[in-house]
N, C-alpha and C. Protein backbone atom coordinates (compact mmCIF):
# COMPACT_ATOMS: atom_id res chain seq x y z
N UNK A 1 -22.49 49.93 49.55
CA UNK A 1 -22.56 48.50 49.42
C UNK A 1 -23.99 48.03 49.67
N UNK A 2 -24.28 47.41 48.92
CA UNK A 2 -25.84 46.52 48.82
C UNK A 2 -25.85 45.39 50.24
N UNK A 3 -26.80 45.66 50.42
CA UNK A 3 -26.77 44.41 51.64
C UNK A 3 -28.02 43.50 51.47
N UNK A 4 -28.61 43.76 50.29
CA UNK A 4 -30.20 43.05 50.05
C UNK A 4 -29.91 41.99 50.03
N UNK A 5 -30.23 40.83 50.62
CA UNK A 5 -30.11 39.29 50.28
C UNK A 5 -31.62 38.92 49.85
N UNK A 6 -31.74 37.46 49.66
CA UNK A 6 -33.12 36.61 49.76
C UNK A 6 -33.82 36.84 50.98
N UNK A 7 -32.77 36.56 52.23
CA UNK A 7 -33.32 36.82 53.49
C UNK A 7 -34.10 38.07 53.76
N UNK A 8 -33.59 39.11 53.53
CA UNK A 8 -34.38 40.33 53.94
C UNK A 8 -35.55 40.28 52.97
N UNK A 9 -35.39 39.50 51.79
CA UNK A 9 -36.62 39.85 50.77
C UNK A 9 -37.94 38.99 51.09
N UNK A 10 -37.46 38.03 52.23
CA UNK A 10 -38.58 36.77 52.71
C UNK A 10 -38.99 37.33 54.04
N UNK A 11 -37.84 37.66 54.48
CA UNK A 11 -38.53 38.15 56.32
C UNK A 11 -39.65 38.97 56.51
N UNK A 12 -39.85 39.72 55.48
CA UNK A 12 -41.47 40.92 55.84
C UNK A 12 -42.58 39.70 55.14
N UNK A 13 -42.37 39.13 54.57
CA UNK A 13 -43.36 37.88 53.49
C UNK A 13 -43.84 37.15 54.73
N UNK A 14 -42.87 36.58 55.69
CA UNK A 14 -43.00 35.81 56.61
C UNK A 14 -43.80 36.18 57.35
N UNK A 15 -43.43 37.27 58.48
CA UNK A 15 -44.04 38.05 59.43
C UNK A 15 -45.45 38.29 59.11
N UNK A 16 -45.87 38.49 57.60
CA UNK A 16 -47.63 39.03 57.58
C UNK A 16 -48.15 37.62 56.96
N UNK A 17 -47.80 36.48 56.88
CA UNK A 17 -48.30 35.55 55.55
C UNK A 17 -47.94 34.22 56.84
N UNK A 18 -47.25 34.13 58.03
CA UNK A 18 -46.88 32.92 58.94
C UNK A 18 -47.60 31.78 58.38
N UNK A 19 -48.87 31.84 58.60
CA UNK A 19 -49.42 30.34 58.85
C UNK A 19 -50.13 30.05 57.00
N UNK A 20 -49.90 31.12 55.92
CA UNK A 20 -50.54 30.76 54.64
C UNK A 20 -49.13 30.19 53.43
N UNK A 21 -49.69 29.49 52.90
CA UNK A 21 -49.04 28.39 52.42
C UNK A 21 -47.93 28.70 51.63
N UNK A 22 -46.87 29.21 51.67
CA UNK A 22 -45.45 29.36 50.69
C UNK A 22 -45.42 28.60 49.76
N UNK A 23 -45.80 26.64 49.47
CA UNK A 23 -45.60 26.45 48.43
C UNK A 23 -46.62 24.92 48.73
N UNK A 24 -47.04 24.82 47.22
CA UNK A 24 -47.45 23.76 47.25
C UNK A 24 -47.45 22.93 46.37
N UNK A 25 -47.22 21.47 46.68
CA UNK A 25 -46.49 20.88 45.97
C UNK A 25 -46.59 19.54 45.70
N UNK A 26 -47.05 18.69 44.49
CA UNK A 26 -48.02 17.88 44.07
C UNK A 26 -47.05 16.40 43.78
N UNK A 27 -47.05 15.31 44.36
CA UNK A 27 -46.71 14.27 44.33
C UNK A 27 -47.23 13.41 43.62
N UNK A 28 -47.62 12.90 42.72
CA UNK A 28 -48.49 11.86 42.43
C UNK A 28 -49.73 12.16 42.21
N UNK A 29 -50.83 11.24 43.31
CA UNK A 29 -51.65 11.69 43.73
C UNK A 29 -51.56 12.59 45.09
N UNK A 30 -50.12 12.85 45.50
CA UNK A 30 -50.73 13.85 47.14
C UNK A 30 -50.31 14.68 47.15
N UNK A 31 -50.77 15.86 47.56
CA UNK A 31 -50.56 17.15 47.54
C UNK A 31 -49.84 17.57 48.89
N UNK A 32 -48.78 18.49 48.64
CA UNK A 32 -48.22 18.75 50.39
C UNK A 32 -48.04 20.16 50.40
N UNK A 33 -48.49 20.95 51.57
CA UNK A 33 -48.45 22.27 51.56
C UNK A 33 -47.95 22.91 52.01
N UNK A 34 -46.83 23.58 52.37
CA UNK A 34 -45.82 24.13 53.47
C UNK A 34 -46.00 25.47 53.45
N UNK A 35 -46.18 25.69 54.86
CA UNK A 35 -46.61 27.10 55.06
C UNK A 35 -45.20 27.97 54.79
N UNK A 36 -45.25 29.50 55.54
CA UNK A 36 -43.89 30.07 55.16
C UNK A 36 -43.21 30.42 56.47
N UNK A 37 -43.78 30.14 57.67
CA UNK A 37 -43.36 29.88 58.68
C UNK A 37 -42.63 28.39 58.95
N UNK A 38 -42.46 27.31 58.15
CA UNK A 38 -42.37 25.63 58.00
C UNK A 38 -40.89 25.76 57.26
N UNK A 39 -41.37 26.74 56.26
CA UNK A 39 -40.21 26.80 55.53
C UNK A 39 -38.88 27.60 56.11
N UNK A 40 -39.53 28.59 56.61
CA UNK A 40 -38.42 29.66 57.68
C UNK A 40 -37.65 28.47 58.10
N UNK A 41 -38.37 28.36 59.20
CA UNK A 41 -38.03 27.17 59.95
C UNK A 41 -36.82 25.95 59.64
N UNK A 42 -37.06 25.50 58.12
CA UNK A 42 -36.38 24.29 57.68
C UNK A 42 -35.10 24.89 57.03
N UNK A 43 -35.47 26.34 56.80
CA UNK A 43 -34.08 26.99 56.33
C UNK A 43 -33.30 27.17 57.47
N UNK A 44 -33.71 27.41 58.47
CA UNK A 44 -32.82 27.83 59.92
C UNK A 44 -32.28 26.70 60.20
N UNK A 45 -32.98 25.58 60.69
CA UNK A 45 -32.08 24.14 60.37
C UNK A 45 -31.09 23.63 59.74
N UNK A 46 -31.31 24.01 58.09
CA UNK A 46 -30.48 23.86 57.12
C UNK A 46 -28.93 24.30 57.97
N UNK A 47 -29.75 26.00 58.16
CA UNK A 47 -28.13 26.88 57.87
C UNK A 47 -27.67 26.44 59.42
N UNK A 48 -28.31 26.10 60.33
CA UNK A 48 -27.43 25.70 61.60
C UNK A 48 -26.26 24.56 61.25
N UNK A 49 -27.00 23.28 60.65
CA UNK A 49 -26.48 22.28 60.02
C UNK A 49 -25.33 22.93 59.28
N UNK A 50 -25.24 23.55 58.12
CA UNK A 50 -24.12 24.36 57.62
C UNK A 50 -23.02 24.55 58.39
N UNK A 51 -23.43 25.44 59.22
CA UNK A 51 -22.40 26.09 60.50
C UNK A 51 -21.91 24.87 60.93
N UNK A 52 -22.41 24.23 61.63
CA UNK A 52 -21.99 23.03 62.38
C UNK A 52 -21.08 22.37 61.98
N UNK A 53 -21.24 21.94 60.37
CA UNK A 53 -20.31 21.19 59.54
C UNK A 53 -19.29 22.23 58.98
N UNK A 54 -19.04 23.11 59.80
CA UNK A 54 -18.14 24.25 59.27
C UNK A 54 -18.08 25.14 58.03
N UNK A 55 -19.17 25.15 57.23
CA UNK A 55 -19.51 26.36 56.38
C UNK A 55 -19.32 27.12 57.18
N UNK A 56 -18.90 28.73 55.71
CA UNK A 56 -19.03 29.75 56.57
C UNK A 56 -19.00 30.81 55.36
N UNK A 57 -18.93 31.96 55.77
CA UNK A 57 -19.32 33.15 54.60
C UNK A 57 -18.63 32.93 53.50
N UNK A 58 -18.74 32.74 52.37
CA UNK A 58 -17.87 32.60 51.18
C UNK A 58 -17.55 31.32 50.57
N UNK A 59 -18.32 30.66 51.29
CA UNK A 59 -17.92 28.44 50.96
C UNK A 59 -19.07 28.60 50.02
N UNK A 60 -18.86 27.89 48.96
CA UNK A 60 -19.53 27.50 48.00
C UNK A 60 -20.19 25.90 48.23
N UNK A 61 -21.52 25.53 48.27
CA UNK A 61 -22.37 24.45 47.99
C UNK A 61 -23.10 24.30 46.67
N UNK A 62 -22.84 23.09 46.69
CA UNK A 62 -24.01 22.56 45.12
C UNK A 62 -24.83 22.22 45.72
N UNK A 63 -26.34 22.43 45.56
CA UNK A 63 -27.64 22.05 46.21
C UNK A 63 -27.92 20.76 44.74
N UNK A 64 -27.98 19.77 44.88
CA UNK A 64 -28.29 18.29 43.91
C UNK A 64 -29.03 17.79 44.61
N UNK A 65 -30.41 18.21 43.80
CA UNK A 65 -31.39 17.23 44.46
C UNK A 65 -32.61 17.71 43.17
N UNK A 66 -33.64 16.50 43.75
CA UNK A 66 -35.28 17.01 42.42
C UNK A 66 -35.85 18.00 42.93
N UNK A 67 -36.29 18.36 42.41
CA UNK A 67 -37.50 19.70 42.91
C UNK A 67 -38.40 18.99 43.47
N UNK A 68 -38.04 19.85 45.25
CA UNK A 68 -38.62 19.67 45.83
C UNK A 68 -38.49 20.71 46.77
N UNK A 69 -39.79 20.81 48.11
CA UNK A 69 -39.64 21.87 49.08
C UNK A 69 -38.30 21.69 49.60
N UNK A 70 -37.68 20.68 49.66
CA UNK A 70 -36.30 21.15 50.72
C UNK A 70 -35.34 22.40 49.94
N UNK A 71 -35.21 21.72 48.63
CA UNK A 71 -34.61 23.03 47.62
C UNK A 71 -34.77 24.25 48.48
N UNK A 72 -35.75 24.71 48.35
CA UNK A 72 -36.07 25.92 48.39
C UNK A 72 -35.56 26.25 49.93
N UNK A 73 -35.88 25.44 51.11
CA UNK A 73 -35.13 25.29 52.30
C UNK A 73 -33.51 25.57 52.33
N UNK A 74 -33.20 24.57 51.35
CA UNK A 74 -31.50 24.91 51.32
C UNK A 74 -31.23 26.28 50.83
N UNK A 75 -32.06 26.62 49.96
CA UNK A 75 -31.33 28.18 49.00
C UNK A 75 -31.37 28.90 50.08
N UNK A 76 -32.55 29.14 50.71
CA UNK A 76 -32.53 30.01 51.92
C UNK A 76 -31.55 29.95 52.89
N UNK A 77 -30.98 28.61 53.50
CA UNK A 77 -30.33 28.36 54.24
C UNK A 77 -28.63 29.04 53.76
N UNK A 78 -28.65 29.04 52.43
CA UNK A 78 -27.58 29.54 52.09
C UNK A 78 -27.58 31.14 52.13
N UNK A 79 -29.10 31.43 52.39
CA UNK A 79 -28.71 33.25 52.28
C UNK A 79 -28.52 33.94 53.85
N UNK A 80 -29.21 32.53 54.56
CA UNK A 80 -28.97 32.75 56.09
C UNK A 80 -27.28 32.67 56.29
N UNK A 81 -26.95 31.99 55.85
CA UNK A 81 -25.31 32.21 56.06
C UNK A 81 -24.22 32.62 55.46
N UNK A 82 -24.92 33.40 54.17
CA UNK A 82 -24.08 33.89 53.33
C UNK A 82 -23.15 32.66 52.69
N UNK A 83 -23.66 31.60 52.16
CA UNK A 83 -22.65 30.86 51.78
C UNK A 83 -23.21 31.00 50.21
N UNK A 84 -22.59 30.21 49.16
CA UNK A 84 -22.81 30.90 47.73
C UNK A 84 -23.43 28.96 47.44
N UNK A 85 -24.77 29.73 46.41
CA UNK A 85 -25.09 27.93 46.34
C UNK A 85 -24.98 28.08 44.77
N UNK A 86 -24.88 26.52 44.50
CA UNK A 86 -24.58 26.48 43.20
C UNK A 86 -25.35 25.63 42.31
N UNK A 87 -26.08 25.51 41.41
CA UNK A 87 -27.06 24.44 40.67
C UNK A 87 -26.45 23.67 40.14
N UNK A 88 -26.26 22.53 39.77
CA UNK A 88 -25.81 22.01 38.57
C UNK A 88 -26.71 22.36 37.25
């Protein structure tokens, strides 16, 4: 059985890359830069939030929203808890 998630494929990225910029991301005129330690971070939040509201391994979410850094926060958050996300 495969056990590779997103998670294991970000955690060594994290550990050598902490404080250099995961994504960046252009508003208008303003630019915002989130490191990959920021992002760890906002995914662990996410998936606590998850838990809390009673997700759990096998619950399916629709992530609906614009492209933006949280996106990418939630997908993660879903690989932190094994929950299955879904696009529209």
């Amino acid at each position: 059985m495969d056990t590779s998630t997103l998670t294991n494929y970000f955690k060594p990225i994290l550990y050598n890359f902490l404080d250099r910029e995961a994504i960046i991301y252009r508003t208008g005129f303003r630019t915002i830069r989130i490191s990959y330690l920021y992002l760890y971070d906002s995914a662990y939040r996410m998936a606590n939030m998850y838990q809390h509201n009673g997700l759990k391994k096998g619950d399916a979410v629709i992530i609906w929203a614009p492209n933006n850094p949280e996106w990418v926060a939630a997908l993660l958050a879903c690989s932190l808890t094994d929950v299955i996300s879904c696009s529209p």
